[in-house]
C-alpha atoms as a PDB file:
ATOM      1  CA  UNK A   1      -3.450  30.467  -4.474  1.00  0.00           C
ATOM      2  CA  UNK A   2      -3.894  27.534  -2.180  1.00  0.00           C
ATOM      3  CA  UNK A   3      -4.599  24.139  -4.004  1.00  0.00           C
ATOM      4  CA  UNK A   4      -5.444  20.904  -3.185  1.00  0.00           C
ATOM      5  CA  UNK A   5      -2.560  18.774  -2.465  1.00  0.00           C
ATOM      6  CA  UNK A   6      -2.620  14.956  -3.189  1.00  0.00           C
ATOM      7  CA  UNK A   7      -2.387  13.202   0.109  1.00  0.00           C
ATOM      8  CA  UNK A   8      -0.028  10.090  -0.662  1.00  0.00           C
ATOM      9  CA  UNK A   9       0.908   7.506   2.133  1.00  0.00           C
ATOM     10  CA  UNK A  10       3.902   5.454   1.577  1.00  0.00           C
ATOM     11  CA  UNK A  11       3.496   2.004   3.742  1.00  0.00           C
ATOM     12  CA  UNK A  12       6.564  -0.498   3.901  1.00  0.00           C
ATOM     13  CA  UNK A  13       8.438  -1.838   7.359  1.00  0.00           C
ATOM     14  CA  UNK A  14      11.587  -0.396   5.341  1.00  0.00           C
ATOM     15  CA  UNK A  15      12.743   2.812   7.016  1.00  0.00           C
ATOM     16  CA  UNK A  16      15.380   2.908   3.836  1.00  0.00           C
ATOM     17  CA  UNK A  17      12.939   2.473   1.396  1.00  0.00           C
ATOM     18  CA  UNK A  18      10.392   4.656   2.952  1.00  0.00           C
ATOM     19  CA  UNK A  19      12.742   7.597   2.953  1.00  0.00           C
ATOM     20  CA  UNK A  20      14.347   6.770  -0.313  1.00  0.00           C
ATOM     21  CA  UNK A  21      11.096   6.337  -2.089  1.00  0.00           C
ATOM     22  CA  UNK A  22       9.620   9.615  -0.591  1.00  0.00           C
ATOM     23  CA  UNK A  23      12.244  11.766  -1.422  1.00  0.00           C
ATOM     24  CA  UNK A  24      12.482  10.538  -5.002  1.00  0.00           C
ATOM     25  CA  UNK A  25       8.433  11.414  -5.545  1.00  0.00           C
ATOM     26  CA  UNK A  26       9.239  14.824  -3.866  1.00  0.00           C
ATOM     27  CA  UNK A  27      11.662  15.410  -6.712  1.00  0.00           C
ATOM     28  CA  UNK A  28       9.414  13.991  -9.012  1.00  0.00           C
ATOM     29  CA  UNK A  29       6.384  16.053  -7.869  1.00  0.00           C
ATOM     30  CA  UNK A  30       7.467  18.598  -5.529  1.00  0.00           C
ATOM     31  CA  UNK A  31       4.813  20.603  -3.590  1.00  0.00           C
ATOM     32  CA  UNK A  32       1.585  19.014  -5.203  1.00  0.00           C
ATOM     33  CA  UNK A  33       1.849  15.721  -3.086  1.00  0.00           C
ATOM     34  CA  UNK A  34       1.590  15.739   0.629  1.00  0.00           C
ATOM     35  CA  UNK A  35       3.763  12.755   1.250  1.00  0.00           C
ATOM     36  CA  UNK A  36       3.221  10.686   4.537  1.00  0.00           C
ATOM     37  CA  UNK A  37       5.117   7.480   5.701  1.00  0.00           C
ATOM     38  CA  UNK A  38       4.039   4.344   7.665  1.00  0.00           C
ATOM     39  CA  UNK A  39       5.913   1.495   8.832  1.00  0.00           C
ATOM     40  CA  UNK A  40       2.830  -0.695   9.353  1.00  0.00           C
ATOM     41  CA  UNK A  41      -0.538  -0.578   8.029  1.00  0.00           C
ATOM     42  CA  UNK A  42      -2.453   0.025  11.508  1.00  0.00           C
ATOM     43  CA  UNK A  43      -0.442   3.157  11.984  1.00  0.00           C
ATOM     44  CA  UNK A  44      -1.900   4.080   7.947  1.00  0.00           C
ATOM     45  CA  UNK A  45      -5.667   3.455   8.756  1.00  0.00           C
ATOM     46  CA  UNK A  46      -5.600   5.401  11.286  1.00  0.00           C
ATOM     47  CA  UNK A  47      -5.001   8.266   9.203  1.00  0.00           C
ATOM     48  CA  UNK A  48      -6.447   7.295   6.186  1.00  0.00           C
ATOM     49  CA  UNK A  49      -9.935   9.199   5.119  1.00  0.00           C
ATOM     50  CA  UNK A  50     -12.149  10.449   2.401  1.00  0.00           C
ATOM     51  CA  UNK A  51      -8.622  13.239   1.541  1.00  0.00           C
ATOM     52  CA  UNK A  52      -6.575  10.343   0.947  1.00  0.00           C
ATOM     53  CA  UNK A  53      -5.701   9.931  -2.471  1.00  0.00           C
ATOM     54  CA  UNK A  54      -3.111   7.470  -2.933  1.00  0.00           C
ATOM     55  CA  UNK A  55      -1.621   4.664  -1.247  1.00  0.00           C
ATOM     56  CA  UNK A  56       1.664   2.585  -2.059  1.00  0.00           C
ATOM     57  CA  UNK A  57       1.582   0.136   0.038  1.00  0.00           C
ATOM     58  CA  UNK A  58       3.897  -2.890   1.001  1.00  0.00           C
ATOM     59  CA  UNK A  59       2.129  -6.167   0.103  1.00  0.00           C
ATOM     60  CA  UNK A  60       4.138  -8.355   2.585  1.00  0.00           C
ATOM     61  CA  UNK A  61       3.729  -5.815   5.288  1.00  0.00           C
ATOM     62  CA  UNK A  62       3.376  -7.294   8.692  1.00  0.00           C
ATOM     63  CA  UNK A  63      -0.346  -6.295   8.769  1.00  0.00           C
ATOM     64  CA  UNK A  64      -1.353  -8.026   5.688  1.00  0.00           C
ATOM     65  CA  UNK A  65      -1.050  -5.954   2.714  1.00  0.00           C
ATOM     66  CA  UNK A  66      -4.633  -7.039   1.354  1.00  0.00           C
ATOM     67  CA  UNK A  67      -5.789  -6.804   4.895  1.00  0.00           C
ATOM     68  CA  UNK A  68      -5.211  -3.160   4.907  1.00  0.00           C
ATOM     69  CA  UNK A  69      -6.521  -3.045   1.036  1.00  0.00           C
ATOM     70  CA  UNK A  70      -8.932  -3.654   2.007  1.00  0.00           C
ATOM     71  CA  UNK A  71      -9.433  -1.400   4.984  1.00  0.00           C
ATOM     72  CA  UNK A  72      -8.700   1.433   2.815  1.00  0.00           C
ATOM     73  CA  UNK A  73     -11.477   0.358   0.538  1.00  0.00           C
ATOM     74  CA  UNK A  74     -13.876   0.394   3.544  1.00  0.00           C
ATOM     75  CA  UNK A  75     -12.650   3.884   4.729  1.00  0.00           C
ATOM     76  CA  UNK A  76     -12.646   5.700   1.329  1.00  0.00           C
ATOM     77  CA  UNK A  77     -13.183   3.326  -1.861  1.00  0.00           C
ATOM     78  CA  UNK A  78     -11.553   6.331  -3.981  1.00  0.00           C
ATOM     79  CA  UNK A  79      -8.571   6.035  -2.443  1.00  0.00           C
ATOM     80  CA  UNK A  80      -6.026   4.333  -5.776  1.00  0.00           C
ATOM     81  CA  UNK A  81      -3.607   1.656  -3.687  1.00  0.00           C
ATOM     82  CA  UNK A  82      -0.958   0.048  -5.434  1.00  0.00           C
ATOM     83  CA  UNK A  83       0.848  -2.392  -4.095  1.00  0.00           C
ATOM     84  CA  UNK A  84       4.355  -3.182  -3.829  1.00  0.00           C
ATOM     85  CA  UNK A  85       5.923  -6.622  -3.782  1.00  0.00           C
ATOM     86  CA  UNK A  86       9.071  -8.099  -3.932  1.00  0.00           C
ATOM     87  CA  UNK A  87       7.879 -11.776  -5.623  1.00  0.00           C
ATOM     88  CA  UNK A  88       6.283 -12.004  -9.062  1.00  0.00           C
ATOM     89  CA  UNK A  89       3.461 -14.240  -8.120  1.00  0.00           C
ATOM     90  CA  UNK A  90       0.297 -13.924 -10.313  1.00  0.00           C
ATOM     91  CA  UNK A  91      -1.917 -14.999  -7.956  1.00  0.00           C
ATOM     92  CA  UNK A  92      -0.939 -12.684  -5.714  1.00  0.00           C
ATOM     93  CA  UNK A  93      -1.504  -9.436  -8.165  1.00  0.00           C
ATOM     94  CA  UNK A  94      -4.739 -11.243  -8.997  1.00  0.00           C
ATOM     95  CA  UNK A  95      -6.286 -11.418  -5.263  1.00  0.00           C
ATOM     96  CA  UNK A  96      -4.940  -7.211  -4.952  1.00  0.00           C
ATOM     97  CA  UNK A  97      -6.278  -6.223  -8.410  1.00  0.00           C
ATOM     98  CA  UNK A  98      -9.828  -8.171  -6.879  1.00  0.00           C
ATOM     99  CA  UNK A  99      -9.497  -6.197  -3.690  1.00  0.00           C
ATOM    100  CA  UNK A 100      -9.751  -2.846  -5.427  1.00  0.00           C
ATOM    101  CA  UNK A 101      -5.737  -2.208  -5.703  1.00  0.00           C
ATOM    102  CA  UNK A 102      -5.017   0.333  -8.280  1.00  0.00           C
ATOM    103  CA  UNK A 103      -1.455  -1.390  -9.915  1.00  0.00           C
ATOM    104  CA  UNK A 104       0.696  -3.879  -8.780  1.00  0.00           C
ATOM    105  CA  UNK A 105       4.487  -3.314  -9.117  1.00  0.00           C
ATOM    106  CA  UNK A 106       7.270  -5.416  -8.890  1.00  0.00           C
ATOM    107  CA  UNK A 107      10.414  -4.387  -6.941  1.00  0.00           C
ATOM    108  CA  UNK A 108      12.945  -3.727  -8.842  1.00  0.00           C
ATOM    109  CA  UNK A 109      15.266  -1.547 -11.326  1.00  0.00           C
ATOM    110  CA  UNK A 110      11.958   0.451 -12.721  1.00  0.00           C
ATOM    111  CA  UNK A 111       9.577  -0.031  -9.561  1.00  0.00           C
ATOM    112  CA  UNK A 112       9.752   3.365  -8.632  1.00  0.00           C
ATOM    113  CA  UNK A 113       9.662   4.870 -11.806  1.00  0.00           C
ATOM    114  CA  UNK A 114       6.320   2.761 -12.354  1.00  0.00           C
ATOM    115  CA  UNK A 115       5.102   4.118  -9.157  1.00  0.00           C
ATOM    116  CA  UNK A 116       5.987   7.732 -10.232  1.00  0.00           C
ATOM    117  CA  UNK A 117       3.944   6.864 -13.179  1.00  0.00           C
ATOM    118  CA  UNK A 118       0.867   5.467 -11.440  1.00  0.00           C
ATOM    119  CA  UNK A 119       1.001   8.635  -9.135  1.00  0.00           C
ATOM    120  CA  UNK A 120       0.914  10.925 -12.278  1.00  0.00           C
ATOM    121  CA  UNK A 121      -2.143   9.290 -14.274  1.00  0.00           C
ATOM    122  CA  UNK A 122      -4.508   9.512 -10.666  1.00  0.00           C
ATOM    123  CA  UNK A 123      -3.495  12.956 -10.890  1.00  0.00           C
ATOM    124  CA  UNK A 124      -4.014  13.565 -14.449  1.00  0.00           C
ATOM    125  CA  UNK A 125      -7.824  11.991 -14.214  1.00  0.00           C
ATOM    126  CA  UNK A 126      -9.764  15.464 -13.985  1.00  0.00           C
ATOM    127  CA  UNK A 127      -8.032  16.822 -17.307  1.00  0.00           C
ATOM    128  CA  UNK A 128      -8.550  13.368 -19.292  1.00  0.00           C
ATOM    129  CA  UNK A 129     -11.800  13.129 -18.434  1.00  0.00           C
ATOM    130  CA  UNK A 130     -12.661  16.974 -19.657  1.00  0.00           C
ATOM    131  CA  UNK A 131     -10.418  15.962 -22.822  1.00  0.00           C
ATOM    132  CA  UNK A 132     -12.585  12.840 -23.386  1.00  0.00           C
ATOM    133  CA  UNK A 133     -15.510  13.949 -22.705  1.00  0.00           C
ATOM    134  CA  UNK A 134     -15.657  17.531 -24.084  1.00  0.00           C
ATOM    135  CA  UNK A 135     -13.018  16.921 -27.106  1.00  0.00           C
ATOM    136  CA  UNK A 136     -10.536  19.949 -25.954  1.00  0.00           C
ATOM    137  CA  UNK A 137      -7.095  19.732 -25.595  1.00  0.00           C
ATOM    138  CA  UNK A 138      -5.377  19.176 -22.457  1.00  0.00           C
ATOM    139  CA  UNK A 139      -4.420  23.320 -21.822  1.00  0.00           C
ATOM    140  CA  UNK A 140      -7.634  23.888 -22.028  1.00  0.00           C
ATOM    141  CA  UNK A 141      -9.182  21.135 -19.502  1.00  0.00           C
ATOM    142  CA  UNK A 142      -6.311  22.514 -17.266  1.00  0.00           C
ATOM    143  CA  UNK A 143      -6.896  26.113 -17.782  1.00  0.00           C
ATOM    144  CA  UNK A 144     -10.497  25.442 -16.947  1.00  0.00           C
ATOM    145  CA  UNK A 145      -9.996  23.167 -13.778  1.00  0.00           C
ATOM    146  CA  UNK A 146      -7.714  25.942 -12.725  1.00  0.00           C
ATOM    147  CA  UNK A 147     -10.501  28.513 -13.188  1.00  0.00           C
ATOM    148  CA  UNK A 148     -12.840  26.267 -11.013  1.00  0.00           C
ATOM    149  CA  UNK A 149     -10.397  25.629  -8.278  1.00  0.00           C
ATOM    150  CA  UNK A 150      -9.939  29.734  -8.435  1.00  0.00           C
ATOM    151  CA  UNK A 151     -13.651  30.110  -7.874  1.00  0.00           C
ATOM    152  CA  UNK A 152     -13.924  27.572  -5.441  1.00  0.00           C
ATOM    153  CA  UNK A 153     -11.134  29.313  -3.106  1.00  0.00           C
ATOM    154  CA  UNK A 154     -12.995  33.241  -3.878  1.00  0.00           C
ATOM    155  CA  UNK A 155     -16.531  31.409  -2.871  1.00  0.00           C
ATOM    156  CA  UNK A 156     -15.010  29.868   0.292  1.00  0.00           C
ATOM    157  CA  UNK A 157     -12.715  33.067   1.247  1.00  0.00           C
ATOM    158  CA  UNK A 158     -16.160  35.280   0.522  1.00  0.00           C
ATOM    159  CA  UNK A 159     -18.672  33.226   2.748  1.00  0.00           C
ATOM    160  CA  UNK A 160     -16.178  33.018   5.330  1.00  0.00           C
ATOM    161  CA  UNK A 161     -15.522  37.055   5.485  1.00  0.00           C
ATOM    162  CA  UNK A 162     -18.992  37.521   5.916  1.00  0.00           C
END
């Protein structure tokens, strides 16, 4: 069966962290994220659209990391961004988290555990909200989100044959 993968953009002027941080969330995710790397926010918005889920994106990137905040917002307002910095300046986490970012992480010993973390809960949103909402457990919200994405992929495959 084909499912959705989670489009995730990594955006940093960093070649070494760009490859270090996408290989570690390939290890931590595998074949569920469809991992994509930037070295400046331009190059990003032009691929970012209503498919992309997640951003981590560079705060002190040469574009303007609340720039390009909030020229993801524009393009897809769904889209979760958090931001990556190197300083620990509360005004600066303040202006993202107004901007519409999702987290903002600290570089450091933990950052990209954080990040892994972030990454996990966006994922996880579909089977909270069934748990919440509905009061099962979370097998069941899974089994059942995996029934709907089954019957999403017969309907498509179906129409399309005809």
């Amino acid at each position: 069966m084909n499912t959705e993968k989670f489009n995730l953009f990594i955006v940093d002027e960093d070649p070494q962290l760009l490859k270090g941080l996408r290989r570690y969330l390939v290890n931590k995710f595998g074949s569920r994220m469809a991992i994509s790397t930037f070295i400046s926010g331009a190059s990003a918005l032009e691929k970012v659209d209503y498919n992309t889920k997640i951003v981590v994106l560079k705060y002190a990137v040469n574009d303007g990391g609340n720039d390009v905040l909030r020229s993801i917002k524009k393009i897809n307002p769904d889209t979760a961004v958090i931001m990556l910095s190197s300083h620990e300046e509360i005004g600066m986490a303040i202006e993202s988290f107004r901007d519409g970012a999702t987290d903002f992480v600290i570089q450091g010993k933990n950052a990209w555990n954080r990040i892994a973390g972030d990454v996990y809960r966006i994922m996880d949103i579909p089977v909270r909200v069934l748990v919440k909402h509905f009061g099962v457990t979370k097998y069941v919200a899974a089994f059942i989100l995996s029934f709907i994405a089954m019957g999403i992929v017969v309907f498509v495959t179906l129409n399309i044959i005809r």
